[in-house]
N, C-alpha and C. Protein backbone atom coordinates (compact mmCIF):
# COMPACT_ATOMS: atom_id res chain seq x y z
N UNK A 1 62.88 56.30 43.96
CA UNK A 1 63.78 57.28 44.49
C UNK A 1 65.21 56.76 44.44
N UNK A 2 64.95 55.40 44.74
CA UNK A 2 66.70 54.85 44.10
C UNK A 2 67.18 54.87 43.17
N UNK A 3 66.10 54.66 41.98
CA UNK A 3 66.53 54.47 41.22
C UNK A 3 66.97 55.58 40.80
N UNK A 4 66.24 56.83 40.95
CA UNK A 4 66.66 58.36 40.55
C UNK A 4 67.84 58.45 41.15
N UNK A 5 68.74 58.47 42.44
CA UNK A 5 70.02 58.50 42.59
C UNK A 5 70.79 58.05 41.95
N UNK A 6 71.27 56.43 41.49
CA UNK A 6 71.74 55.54 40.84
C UNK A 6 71.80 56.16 39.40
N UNK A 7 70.43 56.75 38.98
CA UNK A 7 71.17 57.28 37.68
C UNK A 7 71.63 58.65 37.65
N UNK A 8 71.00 59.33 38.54
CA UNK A 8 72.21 60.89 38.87
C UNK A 8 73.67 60.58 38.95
N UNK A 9 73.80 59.29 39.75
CA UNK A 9 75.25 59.58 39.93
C UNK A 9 75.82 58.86 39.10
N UNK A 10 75.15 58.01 37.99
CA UNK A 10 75.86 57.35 36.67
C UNK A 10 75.78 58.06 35.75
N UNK A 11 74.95 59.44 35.89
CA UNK A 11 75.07 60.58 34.53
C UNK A 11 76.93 60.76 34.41
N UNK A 12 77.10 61.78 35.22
CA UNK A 12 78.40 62.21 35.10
C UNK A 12 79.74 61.43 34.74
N UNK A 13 79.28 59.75 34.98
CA UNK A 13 80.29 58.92 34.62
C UNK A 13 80.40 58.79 33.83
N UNK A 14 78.80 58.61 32.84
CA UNK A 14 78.97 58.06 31.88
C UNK A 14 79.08 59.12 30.53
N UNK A 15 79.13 60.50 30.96
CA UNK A 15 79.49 61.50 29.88
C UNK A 15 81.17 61.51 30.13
N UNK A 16 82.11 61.34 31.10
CA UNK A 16 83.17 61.12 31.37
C UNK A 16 83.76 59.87 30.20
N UNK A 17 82.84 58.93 30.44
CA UNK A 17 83.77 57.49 29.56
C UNK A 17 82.90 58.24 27.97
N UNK A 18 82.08 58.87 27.74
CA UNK A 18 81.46 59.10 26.35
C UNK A 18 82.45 60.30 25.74
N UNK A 19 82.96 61.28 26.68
CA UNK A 19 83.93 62.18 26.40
C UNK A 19 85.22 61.58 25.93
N UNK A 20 85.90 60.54 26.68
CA UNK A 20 86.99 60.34 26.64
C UNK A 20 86.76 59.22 25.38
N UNK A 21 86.09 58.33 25.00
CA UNK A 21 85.74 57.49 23.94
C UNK A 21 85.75 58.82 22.38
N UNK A 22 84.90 59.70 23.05
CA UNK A 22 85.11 60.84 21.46
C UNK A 22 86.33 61.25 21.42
N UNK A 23 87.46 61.16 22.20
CA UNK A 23 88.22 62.09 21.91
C UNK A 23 89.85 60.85 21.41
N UNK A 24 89.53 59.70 21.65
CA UNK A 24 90.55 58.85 21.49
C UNK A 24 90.14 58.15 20.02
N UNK A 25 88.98 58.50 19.58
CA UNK A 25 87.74 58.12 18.31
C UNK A 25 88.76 59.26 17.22
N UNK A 26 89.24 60.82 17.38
CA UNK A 26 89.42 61.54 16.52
C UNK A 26 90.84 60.85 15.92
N UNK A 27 91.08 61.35 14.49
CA UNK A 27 92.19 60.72 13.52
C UNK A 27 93.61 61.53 14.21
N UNK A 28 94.50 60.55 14.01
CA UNK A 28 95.48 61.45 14.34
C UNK A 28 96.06 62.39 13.26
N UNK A 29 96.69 63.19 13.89
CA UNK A 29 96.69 64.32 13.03
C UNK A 29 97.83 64.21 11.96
N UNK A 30 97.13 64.84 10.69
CA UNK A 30 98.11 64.22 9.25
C UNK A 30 99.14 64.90 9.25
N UNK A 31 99.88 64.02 8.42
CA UNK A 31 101.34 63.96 8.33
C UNK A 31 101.76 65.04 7.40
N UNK A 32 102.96 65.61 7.53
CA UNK A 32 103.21 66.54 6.22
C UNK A 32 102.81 66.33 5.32
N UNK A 33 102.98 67.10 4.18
CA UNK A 33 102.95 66.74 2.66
C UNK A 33 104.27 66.99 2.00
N UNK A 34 104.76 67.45 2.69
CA UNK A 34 106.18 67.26 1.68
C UNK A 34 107.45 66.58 2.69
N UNK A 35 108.06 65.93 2.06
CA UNK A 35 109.10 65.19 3.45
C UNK A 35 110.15 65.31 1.86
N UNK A 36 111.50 65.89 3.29
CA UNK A 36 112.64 66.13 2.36
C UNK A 36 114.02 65.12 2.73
N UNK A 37 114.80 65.06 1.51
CA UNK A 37 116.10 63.93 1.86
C UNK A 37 117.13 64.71 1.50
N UNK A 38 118.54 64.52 2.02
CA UNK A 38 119.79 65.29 1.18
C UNK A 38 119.78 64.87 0.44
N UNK A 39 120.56 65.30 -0.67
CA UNK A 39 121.15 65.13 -2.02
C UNK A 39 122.25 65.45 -2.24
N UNK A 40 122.76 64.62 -3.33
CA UNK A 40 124.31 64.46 -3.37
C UNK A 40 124.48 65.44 -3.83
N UNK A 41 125.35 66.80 -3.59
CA UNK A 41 126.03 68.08 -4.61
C UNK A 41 125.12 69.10 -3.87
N UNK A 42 124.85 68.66 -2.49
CA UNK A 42 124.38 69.73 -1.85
C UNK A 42 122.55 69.86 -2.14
N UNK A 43 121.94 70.34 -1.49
CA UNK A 43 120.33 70.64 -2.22
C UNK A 43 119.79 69.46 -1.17
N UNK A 44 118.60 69.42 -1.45
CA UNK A 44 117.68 68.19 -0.94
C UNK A 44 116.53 68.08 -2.12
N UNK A 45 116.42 66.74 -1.70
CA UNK A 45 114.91 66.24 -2.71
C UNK A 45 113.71 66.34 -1.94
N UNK A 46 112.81 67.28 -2.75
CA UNK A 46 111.47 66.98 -2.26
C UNK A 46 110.83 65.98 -2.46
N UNK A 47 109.56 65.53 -1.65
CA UNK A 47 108.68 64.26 -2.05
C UNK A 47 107.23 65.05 -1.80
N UNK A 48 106.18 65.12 -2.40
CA UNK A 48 104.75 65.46 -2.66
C UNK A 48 104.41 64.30 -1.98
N UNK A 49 103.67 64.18 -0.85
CA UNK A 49 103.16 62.81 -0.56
C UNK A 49 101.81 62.55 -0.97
N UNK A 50 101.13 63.84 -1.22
CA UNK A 50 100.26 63.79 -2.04
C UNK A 50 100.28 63.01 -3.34
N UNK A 51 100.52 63.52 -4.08
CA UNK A 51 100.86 63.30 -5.94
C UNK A 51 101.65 62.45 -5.82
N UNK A 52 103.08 62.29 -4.95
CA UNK A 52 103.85 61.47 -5.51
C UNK A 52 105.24 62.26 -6.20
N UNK A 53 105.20 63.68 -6.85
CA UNK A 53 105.95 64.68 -7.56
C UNK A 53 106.94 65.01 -6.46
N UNK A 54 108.51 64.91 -7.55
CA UNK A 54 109.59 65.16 -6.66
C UNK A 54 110.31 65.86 -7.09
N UNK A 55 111.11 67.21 -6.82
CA UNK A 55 111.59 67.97 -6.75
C UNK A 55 113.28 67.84 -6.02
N UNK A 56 113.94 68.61 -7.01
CA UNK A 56 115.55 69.02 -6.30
C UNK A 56 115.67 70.13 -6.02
N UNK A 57 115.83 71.16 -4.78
CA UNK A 57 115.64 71.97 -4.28
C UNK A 57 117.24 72.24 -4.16
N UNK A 58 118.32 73.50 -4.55
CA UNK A 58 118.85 73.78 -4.62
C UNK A 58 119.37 75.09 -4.09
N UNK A 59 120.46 75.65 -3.52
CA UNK A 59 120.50 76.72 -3.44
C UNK A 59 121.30 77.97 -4.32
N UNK A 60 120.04 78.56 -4.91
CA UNK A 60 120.72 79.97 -6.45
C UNK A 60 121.19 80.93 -5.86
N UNK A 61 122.16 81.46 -5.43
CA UNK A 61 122.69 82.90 -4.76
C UNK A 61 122.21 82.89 -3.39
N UNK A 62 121.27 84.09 -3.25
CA UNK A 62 120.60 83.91 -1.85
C UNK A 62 119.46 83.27 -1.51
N UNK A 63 118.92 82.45 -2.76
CA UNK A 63 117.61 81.87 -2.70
C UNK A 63 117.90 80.13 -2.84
N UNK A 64 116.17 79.60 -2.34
CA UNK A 64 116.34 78.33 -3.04
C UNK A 64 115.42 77.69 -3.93
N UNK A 65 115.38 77.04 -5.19
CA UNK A 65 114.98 76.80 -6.49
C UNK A 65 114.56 75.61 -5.91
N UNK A 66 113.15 75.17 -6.98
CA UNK A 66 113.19 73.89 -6.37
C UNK A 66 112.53 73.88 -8.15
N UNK A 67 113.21 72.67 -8.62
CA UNK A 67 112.82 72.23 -10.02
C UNK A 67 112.31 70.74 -10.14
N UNK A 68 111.13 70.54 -10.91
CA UNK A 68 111.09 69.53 -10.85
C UNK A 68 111.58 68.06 -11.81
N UNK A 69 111.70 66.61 -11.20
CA UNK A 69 112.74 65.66 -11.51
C UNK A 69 111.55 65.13 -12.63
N UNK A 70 112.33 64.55 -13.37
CA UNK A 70 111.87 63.89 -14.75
C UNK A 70 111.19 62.48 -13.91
N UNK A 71 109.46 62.39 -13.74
CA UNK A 71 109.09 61.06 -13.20
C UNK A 71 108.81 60.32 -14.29
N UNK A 72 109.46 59.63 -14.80
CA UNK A 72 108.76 58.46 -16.33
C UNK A 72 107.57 57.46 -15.54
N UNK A 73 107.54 56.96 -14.40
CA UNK A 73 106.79 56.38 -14.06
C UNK A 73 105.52 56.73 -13.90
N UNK A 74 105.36 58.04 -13.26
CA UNK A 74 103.98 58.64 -13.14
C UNK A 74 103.52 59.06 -14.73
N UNK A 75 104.12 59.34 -15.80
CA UNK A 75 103.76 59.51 -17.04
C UNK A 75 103.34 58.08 -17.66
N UNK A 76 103.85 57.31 -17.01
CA UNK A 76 103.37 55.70 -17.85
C UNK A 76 101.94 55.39 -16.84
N UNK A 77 101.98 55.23 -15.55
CA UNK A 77 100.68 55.24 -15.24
C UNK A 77 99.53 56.03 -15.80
N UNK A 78 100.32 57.52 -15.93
CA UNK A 78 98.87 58.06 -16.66
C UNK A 78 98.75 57.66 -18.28
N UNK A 79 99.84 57.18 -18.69
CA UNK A 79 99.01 56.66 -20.07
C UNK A 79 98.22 55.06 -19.99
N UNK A 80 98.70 54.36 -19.03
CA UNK A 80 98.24 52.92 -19.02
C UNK A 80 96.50 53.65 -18.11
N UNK A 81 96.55 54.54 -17.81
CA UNK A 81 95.14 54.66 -17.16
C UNK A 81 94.49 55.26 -18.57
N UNK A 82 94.78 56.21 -19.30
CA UNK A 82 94.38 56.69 -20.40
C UNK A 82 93.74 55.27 -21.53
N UNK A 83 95.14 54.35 -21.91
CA UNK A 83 94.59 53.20 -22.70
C UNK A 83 93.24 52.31 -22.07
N UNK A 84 93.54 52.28 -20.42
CA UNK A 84 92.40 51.43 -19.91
C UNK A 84 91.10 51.79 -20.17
N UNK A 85 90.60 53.49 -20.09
CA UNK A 85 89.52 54.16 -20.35
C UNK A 85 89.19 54.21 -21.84
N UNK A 86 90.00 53.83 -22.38
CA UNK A 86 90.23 53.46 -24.12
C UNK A 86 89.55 52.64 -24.36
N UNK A 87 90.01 51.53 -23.59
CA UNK A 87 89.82 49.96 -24.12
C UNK A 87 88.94 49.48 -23.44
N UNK A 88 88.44 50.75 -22.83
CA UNK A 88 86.86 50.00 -22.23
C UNK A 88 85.94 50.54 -23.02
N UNK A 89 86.29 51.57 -23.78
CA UNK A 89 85.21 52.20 -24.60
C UNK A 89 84.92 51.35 -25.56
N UNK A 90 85.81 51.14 -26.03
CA UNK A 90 85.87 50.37 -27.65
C UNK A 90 85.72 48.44 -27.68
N UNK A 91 85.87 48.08 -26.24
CA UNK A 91 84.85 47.53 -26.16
C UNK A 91 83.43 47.21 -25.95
N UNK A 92 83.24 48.57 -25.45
CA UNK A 92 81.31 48.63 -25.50
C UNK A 92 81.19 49.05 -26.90
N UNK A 93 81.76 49.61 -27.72
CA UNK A 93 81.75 49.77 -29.11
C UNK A 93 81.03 48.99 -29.89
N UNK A 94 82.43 47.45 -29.33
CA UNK A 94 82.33 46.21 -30.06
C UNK A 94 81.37 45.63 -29.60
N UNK A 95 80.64 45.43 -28.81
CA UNK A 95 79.55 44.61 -27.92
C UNK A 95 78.68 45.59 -28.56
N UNK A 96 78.60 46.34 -28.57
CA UNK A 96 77.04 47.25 -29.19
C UNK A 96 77.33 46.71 -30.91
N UNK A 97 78.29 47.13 -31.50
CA UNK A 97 77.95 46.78 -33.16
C UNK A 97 77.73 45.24 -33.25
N UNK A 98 78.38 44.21 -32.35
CA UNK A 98 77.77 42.75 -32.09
C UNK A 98 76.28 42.52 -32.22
N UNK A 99 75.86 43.14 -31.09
CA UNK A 99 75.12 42.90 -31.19
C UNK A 99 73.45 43.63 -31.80
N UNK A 100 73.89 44.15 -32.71
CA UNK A 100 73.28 45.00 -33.84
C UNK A 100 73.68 43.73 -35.11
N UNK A 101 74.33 43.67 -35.25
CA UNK A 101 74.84 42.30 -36.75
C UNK A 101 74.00 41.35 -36.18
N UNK A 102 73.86 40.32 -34.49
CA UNK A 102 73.29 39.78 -34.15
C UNK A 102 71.68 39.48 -34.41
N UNK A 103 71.21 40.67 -33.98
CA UNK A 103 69.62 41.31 -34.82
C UNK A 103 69.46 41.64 -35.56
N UNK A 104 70.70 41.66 -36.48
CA UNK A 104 70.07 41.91 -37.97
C UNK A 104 69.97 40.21 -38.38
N UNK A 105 70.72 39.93 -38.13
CA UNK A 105 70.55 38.13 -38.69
C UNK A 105 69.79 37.16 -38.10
N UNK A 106 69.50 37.66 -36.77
CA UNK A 106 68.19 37.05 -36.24
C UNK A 106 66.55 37.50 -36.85
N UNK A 107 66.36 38.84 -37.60
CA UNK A 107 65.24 38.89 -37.82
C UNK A 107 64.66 38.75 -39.28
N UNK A 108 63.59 38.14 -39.06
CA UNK A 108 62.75 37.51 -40.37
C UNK A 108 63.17 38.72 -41.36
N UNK A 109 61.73 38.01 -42.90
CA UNK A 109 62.09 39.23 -43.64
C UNK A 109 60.82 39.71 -43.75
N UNK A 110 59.65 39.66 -42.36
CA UNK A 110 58.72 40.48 -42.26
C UNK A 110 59.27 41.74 -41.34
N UNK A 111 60.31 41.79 -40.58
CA UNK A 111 60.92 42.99 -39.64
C UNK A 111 61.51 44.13 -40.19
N UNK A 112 61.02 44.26 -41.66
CA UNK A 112 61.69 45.57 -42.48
C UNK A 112 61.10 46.54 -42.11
N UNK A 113 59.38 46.49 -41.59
CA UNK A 113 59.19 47.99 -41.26
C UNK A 113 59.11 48.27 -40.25
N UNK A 114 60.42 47.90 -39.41
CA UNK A 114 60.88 48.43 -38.04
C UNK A 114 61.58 49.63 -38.40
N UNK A 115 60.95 51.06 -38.53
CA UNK A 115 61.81 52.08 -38.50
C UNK A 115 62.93 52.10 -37.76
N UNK A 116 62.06 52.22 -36.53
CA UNK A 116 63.24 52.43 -34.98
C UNK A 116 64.21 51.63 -34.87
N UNK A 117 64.62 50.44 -35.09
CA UNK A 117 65.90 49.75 -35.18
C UNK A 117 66.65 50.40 -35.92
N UNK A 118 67.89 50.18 -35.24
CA UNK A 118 69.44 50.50 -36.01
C UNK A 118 69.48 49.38 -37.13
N UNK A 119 69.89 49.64 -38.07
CA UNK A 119 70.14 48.56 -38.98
C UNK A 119 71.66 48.59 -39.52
N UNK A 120 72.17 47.52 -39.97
CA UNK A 120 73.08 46.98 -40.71
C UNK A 120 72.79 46.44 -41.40
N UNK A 121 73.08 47.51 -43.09
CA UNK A 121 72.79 47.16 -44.08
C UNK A 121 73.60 46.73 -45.03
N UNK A 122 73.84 45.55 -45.86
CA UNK A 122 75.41 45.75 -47.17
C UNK A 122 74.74 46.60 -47.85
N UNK A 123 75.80 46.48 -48.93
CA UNK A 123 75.14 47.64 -50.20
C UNK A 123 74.68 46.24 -51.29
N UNK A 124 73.81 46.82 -51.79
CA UNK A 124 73.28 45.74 -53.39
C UNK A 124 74.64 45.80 -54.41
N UNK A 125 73.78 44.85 -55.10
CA UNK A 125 74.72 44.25 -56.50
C UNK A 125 74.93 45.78 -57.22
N UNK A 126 73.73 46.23 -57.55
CA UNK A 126 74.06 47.51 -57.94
C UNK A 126 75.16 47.96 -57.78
N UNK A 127 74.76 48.80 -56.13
CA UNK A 127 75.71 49.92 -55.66
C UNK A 127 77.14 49.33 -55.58
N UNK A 128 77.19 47.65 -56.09
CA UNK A 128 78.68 47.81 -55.85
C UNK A 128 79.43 47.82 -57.06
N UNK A 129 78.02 47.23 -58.27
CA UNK A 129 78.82 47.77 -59.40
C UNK A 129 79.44 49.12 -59.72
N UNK A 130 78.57 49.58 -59.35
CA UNK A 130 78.70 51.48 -60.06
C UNK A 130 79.54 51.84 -59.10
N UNK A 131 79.84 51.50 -57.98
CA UNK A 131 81.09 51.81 -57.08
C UNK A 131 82.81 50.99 -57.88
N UNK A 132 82.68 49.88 -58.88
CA UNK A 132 83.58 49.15 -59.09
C UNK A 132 84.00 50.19 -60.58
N UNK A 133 82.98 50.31 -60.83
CA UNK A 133 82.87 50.94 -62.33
C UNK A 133 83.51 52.15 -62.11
N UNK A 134 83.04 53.15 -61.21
CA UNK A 134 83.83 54.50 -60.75
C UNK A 134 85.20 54.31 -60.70
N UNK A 135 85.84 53.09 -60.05
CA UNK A 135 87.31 53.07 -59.45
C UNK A 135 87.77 52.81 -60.84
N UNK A 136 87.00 51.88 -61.78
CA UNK A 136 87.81 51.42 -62.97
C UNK A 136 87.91 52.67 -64.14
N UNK A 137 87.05 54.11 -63.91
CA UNK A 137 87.34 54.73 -64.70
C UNK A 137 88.50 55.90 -63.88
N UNK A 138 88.58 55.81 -62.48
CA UNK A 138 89.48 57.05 -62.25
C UNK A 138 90.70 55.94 -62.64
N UNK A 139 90.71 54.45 -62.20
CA UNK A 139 92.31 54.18 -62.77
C UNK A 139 93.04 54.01 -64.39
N UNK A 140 91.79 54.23 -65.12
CA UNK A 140 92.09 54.29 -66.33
C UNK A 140 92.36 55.77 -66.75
N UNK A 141 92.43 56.65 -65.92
CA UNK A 141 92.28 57.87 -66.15
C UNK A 141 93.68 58.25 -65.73
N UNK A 142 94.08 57.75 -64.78
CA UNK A 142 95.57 57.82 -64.34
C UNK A 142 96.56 56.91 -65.15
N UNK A 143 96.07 55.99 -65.80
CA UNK A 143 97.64 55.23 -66.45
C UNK A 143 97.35 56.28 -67.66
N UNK A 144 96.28 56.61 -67.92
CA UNK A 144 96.68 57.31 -69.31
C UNK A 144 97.38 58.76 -69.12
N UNK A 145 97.04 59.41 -67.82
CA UNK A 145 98.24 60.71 -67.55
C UNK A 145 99.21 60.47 -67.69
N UNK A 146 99.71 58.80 -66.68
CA UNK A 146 101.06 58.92 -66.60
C UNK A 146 101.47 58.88 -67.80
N UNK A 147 101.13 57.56 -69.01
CA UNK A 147 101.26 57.37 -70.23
C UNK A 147 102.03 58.63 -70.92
N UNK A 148 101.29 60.04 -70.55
CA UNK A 148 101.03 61.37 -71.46
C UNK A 148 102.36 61.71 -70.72
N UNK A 149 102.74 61.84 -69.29
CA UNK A 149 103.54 62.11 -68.79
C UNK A 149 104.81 61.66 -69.09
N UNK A 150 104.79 60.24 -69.34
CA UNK A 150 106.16 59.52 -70.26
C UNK A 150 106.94 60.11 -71.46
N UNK A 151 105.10 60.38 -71.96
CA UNK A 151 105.36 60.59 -73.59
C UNK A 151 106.10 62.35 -73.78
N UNK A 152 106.32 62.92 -72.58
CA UNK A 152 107.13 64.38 -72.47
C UNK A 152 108.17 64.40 -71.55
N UNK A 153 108.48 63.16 -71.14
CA UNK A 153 110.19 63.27 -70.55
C UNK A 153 111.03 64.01 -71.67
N UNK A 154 111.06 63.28 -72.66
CA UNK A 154 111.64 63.32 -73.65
C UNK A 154 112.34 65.01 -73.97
N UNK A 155 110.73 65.89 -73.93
CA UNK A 155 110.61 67.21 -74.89
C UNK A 155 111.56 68.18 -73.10
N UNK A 156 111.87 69.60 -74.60
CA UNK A 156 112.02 69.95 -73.72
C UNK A 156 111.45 71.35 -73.18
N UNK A 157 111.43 72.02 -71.66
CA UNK A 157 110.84 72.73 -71.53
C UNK A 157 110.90 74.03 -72.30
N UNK A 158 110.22 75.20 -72.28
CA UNK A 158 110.24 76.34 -73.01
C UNK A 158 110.81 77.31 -71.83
């Protein structure tokens, strides 16, 4: 029976200190988002505290304009964030074709009838003749235009 008093009358206290603990617990309340400064020639500058984006707010007749200021800085962060997402790609690029050359030169020459592997292949003696042979007839094919082309500076048109 004591003990039932003792905690009747520590209920109400202790929703008192649990009330006042929730309510000193909440965030204080946020700050603008835009905070303004004068400016020289009359007007004020905006600030986005969000974004960061700043604005000269002016007054046109009976109104006021607010245009925004050339930020070079926020344009260079977003390209240095752009190259970073770059240069992380193209290094998993490089680490994946690594290590594809890696397994190709690690495996015997019983591992040819691994369909499922990626391979890295050169080309044969062949294919690089008839690839050398192609280039040597389109460039013989061109000194002799120009050749033809020389040979009618000369003439003249009709």
């Amino acid at each position: 029976m004591i003990r039932r008093t003792i905690a009747a009358a520590g209920m109400p206290a202790l929703a008192l200190i649990l009330a006042t603990a929730s309510a000193s617990a909440q965030p204080a309340e946020r700050p603008a988002r835009f905070s303004m400064a004068p400016a020289d020639g009359g007007g004020f500058v905006r600030l986005d505290t969000d974004t960061g984006a700043m604005a000269i707010c002016q007054r046109a007749g009976n109104e006021w304009a607010c245009r925004d200021m050339q930020d070079n800085g926020r344009q260079v962060l977003q390209e240095r964030d752009r190259l970073m997402a770059e240069n992380k790609q193209l290094k998993s690029e490089i680490k994946r074709l690594e290590d594809l050359v890696v397994a190709n030169t690690n495996r015997g020459p019983d591992s040819k009838n691994d369909r499922h592997a990626e391979r890295f292949n050169l080309p044969s003696e062949e294919e690089v003749d008839k690839a050398l042979s192609y280039v040597e007839r389109m460039f013989k094919k061109f000194r002799d235009k120009m050749k033809e082309l020389e040979g009618n500076r000369g003439a003249t048109p009709l």
